[in-house]
C-alpha atoms as a PDB file:
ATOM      1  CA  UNK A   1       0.000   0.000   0.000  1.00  0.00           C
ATOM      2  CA  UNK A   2       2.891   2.467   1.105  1.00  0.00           C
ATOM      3  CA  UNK A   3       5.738   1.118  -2.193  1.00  0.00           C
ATOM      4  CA  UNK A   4       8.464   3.238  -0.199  1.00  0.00           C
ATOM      5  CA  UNK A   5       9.668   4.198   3.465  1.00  0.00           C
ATOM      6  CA  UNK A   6      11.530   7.319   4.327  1.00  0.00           C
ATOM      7  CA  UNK A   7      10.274   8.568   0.882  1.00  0.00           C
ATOM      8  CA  UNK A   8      12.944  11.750  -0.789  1.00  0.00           C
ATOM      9  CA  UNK A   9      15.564  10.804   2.042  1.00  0.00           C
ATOM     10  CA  UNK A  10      18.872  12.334   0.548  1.00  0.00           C
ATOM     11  CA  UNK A  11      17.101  11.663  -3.148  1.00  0.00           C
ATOM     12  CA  UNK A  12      17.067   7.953  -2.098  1.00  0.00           C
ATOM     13  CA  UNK A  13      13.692   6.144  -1.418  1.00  0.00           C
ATOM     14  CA  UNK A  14      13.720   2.819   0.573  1.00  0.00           C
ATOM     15  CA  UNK A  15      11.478   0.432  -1.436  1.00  0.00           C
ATOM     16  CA  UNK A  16       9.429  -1.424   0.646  1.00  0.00           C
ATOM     17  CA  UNK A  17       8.853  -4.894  -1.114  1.00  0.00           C
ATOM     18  CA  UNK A  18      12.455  -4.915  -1.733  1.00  0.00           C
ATOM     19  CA  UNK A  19      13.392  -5.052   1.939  1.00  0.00           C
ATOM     20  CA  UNK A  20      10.430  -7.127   2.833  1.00  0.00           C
ATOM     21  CA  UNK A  21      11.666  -9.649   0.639  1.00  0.00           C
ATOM     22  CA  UNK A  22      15.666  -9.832   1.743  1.00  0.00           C
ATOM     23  CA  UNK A  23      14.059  -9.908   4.959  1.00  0.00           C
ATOM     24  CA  UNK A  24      12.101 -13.171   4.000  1.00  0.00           C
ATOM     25  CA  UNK A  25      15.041 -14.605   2.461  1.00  0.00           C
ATOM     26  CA  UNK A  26      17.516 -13.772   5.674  1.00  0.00           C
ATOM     27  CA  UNK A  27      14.757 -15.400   8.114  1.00  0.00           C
ATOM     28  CA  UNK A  28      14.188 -18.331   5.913  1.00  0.00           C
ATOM     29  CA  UNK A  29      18.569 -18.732   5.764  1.00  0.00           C
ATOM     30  CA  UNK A  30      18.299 -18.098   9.507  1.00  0.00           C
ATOM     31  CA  UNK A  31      15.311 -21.204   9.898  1.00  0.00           C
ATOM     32  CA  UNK A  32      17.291 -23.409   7.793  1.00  0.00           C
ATOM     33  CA  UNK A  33      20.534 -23.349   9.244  1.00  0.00           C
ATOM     34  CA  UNK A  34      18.908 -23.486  12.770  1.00  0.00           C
ATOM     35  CA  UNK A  35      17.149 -26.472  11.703  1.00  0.00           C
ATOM     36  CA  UNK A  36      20.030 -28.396   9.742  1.00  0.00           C
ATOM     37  CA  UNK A  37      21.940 -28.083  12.872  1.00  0.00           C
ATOM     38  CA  UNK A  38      20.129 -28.561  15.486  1.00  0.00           C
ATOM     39  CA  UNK A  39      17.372 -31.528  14.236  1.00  0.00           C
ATOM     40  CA  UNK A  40      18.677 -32.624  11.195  1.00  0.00           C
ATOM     41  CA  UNK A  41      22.243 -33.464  11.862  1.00  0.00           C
ATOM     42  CA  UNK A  42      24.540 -31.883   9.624  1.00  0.00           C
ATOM     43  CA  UNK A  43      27.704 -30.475  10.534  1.00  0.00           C
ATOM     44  CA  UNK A  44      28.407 -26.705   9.826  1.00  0.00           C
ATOM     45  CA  UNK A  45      30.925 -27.182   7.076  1.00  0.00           C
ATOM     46  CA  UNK A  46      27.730 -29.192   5.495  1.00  0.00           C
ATOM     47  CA  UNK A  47      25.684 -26.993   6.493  1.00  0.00           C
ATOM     48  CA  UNK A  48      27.228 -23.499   5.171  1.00  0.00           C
ATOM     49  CA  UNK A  49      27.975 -25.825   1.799  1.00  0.00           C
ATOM     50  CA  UNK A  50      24.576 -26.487   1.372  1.00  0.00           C
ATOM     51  CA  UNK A  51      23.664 -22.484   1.994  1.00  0.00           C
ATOM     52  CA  UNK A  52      25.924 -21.461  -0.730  1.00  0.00           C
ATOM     53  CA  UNK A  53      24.457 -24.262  -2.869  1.00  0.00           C
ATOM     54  CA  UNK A  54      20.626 -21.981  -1.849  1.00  0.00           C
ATOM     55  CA  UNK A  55      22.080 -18.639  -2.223  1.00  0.00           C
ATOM     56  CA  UNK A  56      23.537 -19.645  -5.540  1.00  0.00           C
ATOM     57  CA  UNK A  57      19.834 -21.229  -6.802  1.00  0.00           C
ATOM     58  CA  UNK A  58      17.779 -18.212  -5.349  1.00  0.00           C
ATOM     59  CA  UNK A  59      20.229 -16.305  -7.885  1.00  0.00           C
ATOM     60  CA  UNK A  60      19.641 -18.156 -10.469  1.00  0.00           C
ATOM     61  CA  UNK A  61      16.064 -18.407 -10.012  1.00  0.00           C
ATOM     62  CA  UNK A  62      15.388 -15.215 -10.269  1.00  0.00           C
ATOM     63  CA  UNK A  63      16.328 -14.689 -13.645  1.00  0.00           C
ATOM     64  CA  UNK A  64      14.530 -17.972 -14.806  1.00  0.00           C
ATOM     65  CA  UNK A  65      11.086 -16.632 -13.075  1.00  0.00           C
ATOM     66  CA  UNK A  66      11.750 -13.247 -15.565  1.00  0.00           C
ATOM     67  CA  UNK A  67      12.385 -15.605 -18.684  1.00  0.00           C
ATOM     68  CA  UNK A  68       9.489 -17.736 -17.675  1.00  0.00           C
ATOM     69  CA  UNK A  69       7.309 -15.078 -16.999  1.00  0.00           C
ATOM     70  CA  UNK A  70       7.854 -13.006 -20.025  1.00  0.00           C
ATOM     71  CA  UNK A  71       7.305 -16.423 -22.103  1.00  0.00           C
ATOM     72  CA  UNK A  72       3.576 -16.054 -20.894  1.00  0.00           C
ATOM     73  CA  UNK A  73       3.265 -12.465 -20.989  1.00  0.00           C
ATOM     74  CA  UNK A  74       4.749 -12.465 -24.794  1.00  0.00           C
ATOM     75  CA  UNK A  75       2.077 -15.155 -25.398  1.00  0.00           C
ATOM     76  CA  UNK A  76      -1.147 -12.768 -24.437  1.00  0.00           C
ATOM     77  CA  UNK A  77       0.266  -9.602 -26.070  1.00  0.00           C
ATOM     78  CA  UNK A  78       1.654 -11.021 -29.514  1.00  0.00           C
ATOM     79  CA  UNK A  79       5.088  -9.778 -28.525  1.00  0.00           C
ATOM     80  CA  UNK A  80       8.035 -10.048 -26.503  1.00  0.00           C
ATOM     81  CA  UNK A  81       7.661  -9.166 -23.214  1.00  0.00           C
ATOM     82  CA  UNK A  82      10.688  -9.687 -20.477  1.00  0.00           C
ATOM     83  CA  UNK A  83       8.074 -10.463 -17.831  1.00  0.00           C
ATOM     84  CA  UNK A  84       8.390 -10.047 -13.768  1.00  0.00           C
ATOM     85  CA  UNK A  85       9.062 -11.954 -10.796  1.00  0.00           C
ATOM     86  CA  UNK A  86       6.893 -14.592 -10.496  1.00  0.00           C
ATOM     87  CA  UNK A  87       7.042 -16.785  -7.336  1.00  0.00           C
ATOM     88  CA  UNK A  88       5.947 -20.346  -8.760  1.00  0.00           C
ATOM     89  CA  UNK A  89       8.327 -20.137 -12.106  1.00  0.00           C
ATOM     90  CA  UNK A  90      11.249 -18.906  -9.369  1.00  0.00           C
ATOM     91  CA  UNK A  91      10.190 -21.670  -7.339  1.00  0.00           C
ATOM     92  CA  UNK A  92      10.305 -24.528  -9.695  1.00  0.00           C
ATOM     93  CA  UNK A  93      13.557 -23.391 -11.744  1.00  0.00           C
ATOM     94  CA  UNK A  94      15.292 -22.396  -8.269  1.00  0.00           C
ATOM     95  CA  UNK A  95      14.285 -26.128  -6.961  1.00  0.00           C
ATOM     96  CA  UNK A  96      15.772 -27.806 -10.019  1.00  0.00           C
ATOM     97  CA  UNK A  97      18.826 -25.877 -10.141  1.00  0.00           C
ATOM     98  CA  UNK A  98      19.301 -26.665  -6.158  1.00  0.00           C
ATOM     99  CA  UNK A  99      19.514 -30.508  -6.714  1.00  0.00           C
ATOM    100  CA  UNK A 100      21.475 -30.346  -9.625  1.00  0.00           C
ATOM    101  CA  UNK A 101      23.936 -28.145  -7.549  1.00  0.00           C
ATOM    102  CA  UNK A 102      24.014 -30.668  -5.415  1.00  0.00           C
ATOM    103  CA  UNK A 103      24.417 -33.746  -7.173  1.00  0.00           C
ATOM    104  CA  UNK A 104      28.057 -32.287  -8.707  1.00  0.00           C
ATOM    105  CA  UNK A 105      29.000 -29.677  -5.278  1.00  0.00           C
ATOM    106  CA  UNK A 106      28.181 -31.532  -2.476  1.00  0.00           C
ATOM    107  CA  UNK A 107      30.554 -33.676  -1.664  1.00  0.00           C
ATOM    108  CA  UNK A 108      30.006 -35.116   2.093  1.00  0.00           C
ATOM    109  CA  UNK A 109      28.701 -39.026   2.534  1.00  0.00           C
ATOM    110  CA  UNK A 110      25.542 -37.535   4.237  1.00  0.00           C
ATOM    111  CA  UNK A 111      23.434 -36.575   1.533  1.00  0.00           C
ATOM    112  CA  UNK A 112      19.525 -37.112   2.314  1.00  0.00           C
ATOM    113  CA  UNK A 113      17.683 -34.955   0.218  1.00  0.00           C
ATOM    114  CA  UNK A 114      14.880 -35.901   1.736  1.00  0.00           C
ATOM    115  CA  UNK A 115      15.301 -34.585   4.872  1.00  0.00           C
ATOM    116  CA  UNK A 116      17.490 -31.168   3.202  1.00  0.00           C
ATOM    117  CA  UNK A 117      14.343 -30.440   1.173  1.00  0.00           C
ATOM    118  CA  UNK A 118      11.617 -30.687   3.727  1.00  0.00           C
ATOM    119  CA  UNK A 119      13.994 -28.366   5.916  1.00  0.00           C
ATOM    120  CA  UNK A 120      14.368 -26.062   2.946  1.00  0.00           C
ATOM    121  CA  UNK A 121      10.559 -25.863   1.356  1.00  0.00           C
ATOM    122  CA  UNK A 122       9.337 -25.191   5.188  1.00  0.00           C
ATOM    123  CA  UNK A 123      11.955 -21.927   4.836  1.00  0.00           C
ATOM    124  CA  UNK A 124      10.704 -21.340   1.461  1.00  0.00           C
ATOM    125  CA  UNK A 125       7.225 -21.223   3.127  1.00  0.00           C
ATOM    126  CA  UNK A 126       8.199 -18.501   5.544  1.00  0.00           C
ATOM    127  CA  UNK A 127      10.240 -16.581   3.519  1.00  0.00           C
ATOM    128  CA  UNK A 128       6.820 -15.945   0.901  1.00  0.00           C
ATOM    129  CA  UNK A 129       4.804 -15.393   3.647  1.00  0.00           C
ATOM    130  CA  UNK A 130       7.020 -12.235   4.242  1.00  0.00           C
ATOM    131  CA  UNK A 131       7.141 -11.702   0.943  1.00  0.00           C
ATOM    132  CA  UNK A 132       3.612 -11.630   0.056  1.00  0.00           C
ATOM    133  CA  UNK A 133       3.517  -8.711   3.016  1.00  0.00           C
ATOM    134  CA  UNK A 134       6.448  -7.106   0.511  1.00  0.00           C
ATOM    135  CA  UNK A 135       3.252  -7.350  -2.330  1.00  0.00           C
ATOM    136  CA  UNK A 136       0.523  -5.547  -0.473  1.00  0.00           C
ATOM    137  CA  UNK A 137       2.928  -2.506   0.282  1.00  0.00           C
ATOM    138  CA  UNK A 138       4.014  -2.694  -3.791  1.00  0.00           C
ATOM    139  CA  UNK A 139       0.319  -2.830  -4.351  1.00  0.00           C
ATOM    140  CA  UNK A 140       1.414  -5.643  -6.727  1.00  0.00           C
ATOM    141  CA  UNK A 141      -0.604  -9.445  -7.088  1.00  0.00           C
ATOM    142  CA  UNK A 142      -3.918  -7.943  -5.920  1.00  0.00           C
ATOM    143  CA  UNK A 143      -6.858  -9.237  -6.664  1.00  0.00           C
ATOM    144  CA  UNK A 144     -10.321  -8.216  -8.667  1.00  0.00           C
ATOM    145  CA  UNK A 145     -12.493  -4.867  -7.568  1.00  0.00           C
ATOM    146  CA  UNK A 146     -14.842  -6.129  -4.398  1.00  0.00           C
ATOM    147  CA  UNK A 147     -17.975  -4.240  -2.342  1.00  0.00           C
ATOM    148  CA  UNK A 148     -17.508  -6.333   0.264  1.00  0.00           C
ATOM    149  CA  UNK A 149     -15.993  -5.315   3.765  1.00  0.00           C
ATOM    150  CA  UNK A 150     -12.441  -7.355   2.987  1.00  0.00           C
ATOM    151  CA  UNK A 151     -11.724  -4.935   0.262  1.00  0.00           C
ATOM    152  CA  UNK A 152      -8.801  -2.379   0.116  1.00  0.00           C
ATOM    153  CA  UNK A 153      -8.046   0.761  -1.772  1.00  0.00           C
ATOM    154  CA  UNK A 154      -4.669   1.259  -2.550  1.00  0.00           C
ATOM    155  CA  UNK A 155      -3.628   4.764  -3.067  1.00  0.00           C
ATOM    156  CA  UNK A 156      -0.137   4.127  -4.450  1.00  0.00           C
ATOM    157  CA  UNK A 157       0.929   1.029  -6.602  1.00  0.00           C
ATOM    158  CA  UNK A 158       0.040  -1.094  -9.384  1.00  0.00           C
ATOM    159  CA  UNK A 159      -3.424  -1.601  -8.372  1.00  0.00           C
ATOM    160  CA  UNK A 160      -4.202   2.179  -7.923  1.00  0.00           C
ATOM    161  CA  UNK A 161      -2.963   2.413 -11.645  1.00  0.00           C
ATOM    162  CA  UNK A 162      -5.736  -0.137 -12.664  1.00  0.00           C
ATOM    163  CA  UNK A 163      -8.377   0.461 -10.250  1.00  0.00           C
ATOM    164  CA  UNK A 164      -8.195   3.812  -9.196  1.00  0.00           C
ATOM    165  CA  UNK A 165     -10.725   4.702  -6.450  1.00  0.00           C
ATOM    166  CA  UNK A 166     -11.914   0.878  -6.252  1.00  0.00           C
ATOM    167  CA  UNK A 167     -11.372  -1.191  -3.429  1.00  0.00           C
ATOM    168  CA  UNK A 168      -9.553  -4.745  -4.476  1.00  0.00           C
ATOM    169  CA  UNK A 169      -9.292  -8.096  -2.327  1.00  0.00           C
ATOM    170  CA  UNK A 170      -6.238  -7.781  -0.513  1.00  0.00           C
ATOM    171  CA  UNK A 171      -4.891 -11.110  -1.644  1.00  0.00           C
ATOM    172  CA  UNK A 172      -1.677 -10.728  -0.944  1.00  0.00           C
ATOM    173  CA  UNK A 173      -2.942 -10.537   2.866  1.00  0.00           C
ATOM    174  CA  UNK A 174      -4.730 -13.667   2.061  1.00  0.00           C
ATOM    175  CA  UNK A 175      -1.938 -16.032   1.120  1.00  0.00           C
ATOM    176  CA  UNK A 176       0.178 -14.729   3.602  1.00  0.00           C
ATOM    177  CA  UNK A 177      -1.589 -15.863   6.386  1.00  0.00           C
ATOM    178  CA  UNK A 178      -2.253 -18.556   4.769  1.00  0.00           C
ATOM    179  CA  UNK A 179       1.083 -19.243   4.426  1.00  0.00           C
ATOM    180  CA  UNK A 180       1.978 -18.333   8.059  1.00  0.00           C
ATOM    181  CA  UNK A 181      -0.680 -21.026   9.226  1.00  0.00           C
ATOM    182  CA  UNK A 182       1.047 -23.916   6.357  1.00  0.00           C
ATOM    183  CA  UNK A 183       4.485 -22.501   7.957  1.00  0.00           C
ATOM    184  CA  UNK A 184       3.100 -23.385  11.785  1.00  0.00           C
ATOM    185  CA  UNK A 185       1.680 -26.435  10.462  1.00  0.00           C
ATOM    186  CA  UNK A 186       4.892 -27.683   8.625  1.00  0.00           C
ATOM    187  CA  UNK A 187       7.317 -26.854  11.171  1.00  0.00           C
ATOM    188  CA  UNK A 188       5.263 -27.377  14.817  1.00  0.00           C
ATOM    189  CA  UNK A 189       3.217 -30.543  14.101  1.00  0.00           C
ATOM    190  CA  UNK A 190       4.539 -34.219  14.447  1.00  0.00           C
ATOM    191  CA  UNK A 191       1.459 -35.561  12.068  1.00  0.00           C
ATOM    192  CA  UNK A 192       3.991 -33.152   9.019  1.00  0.00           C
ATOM    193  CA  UNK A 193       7.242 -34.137  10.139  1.00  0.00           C
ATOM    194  CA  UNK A 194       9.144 -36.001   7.143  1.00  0.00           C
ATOM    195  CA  UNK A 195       6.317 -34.956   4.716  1.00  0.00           C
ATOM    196  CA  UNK A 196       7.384 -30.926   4.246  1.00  0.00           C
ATOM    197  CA  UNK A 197       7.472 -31.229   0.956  1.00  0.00           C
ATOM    198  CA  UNK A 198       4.470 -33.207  -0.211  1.00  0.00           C
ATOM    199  CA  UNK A 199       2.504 -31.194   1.971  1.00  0.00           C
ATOM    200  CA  UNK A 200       3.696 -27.815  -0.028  1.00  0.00           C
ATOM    201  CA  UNK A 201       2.818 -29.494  -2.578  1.00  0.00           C
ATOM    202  CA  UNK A 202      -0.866 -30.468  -1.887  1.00  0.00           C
ATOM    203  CA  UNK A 203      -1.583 -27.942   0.146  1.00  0.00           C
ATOM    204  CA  UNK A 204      -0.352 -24.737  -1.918  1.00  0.00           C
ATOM    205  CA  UNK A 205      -1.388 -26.436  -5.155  1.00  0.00           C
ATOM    206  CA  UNK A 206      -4.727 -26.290  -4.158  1.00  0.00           C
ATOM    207  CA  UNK A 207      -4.482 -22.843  -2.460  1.00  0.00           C
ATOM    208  CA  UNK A 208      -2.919 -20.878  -5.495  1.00  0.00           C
ATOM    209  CA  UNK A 209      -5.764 -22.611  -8.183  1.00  0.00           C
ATOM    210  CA  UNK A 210      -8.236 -21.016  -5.770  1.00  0.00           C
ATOM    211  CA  UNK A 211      -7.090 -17.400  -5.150  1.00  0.00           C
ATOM    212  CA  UNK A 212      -5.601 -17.627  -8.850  1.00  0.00           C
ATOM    213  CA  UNK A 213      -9.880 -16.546  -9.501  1.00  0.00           C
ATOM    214  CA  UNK A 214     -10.178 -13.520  -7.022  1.00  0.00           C
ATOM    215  CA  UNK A 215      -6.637 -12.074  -8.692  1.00  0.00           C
ATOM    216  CA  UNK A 216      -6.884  -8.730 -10.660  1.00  0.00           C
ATOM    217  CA  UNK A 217      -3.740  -8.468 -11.693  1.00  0.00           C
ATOM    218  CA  UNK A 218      -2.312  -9.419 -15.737  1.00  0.00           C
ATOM    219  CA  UNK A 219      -1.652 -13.548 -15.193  1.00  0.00           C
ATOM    220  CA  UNK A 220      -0.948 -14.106 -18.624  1.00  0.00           C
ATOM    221  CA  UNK A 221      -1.751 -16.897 -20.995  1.00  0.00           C
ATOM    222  CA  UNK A 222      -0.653 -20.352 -22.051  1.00  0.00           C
ATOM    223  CA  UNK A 223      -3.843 -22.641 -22.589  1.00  0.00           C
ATOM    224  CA  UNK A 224      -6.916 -20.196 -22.300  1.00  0.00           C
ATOM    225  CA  UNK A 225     -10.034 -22.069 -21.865  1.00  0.00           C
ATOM    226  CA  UNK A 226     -12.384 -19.279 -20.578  1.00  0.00           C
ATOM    227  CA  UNK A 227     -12.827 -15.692 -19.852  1.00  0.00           C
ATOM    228  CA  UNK A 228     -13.875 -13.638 -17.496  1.00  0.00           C
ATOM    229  CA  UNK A 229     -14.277  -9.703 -16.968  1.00  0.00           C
ATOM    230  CA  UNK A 230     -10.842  -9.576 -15.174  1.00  0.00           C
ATOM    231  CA  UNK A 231      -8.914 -12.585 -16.543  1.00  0.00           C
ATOM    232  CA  UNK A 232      -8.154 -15.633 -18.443  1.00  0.00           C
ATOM    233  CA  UNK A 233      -8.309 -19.036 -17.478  1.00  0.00           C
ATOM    234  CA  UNK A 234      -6.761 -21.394 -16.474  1.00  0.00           C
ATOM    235  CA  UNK A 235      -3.685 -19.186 -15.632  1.00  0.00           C
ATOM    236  CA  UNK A 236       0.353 -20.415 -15.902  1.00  0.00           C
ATOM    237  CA  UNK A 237       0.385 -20.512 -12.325  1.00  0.00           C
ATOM    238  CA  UNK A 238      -3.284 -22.725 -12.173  1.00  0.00           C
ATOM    239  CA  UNK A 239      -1.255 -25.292 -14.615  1.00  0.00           C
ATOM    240  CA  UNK A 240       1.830 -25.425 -12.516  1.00  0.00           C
ATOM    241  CA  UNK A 241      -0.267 -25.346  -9.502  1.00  0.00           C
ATOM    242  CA  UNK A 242      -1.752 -28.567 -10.861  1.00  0.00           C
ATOM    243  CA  UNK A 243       1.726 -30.905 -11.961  1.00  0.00           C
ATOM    244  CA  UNK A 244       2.117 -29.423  -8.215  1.00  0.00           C
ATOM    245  CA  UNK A 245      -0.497 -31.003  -6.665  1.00  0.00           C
ATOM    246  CA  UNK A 246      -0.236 -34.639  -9.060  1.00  0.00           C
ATOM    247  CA  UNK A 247       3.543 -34.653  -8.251  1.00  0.00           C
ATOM    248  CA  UNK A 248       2.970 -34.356  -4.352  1.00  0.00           C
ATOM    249  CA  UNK A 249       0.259 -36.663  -4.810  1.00  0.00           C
ATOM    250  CA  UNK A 250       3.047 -39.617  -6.799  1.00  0.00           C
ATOM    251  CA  UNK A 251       5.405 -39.092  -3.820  1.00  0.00           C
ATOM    252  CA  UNK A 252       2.704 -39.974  -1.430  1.00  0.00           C
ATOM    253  CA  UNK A 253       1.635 -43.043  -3.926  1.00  0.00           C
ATOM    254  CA  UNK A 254       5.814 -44.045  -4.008  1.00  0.00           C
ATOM    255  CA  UNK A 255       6.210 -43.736  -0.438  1.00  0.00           C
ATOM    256  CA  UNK A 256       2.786 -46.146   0.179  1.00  0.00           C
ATOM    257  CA  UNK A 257       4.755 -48.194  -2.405  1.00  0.00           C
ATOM    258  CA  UNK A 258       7.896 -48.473  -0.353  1.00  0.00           C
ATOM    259  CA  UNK A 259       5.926 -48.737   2.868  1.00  0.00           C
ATOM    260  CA  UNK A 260       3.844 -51.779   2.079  1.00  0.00           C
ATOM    261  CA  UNK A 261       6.731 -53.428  -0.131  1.00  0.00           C
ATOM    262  CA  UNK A 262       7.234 -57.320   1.123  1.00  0.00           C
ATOM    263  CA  UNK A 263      10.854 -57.507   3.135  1.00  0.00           C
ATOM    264  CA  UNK A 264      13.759 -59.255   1.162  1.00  0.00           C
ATOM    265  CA  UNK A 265      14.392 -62.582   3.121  1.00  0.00           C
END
């Protein structure tokens, strides 16, 4: 709602979203190497490897969820577009390029990435949670004009440029307390423990398909089915949301698998 703090400071404006989101990324660095040493047994030499190994993959995602995202801009609009950050085409590439970092620099005997990812995604978790905060000051991934009590008027941001002097669902508010309750879930309760990542998974699959309807924002094209008076549909992110949910729901089957699987005599 408010994109910068301290605004005309020495000719310098602090921009809100910015710091909201190296804030996210510093607490979710903070969780995971809390967590790595003190539950999951590594070592700190393992340890700081494997945050160089993050830091190097949040880099790198970053410029693949701007490639990824102007790929489904450029197909709405009939020409190139280079796109903005988009959190689900960040998280997949960044995911992808983590385990491939790891396979060839990561050289220690314990290697469960297992147990590494479930540590990281519940980070990951926190980290957008903070993030999503970082949106609603931007006035960026809001969602479509409302007369009901939960809307917001934003006088600043990209929502006051396409809905001046309407009040929008606050969505950004939405996921992240949604993602502040998956983020207690994840990382308090036993029933979770082990299953991090398949719960993500499930549980934000379904989540982002849902709120992907109230969203006023551009959300591009790659398959549109229907239309509405705000949007297209399905969106990018309701497709990846989807392979999302079905992959989370094979590691569940492939676990069952391994469960019930007759011992060797």
């Amino acid at each position: 709602m408010y994109p910068y703090i301290l605004p005309n400071i020495f000719g310098y404006n602090l921009v809100t979203y910015d710091l909201l989101v190296i804030f996210g990324v510093f607490m979710m660095l903070l969780y995971v190497i809390r967590r790595f040493e003190q539950q999951d047994g590594f070592t700190k030499e393992q340890t700081n490897r494997i945050i160089i190994l993050i830091v190097i993959s949040l880099i790198l995602a970053l410029g693949i969820s701007y490639l990824f995202d102007g790929i489904f801009h450029s197909i709405k609009e009939g020409e190139w577009s280079f796109g903005s950050i988009n959190f689900l085409n960040g998280l997949i590439g960044g995911f992808v390029t983590f385990l491939i970092l790891m396979k060839y620099f990561y050289p220690y005997d314990n290697k469960d990435i297992k147990k590494i990812t479930n540590t990281i995604i519940t980070g990951v978790v926190l980290a957008h949670a903070i993030g999503r905060i970082g949106c609603f000051f931007a006035g960026c991934c809001y969602g479509i004009p409302t007369e009901s009590f939960l809307g917001v008027e934003f006088p600043y941001g990209h929502s006051h440029l396409h809905y001046p002097g309407e009040a929008v669902f606050p969505t950004q508010l939405f996921e992240a307390a949604f993602l502040l309750i998956l983020f207690f879930l994840m990382n308090k309760l036993h029933t979770f423990k082990n299953h991090e990542v398949k719960t993500y998974l499930i549980g934000y699959g379904i989540w982002r398909i849902l709120i992907e309807f109230i969203r006023g924002d551009d959300r591009g094209i790659l398959l549109p089915l229907f239309h509405t008076e705000y949007n297209t549909f399905p969106t990018p992110a309701q497709f990846m949301s989807l392979f999302m949910i079905l992959f989370g729901l094979y590691l569940i089957y492939r676990d069952h698998q391994k469960t019930n699987q007759p011992m060797k005599e």
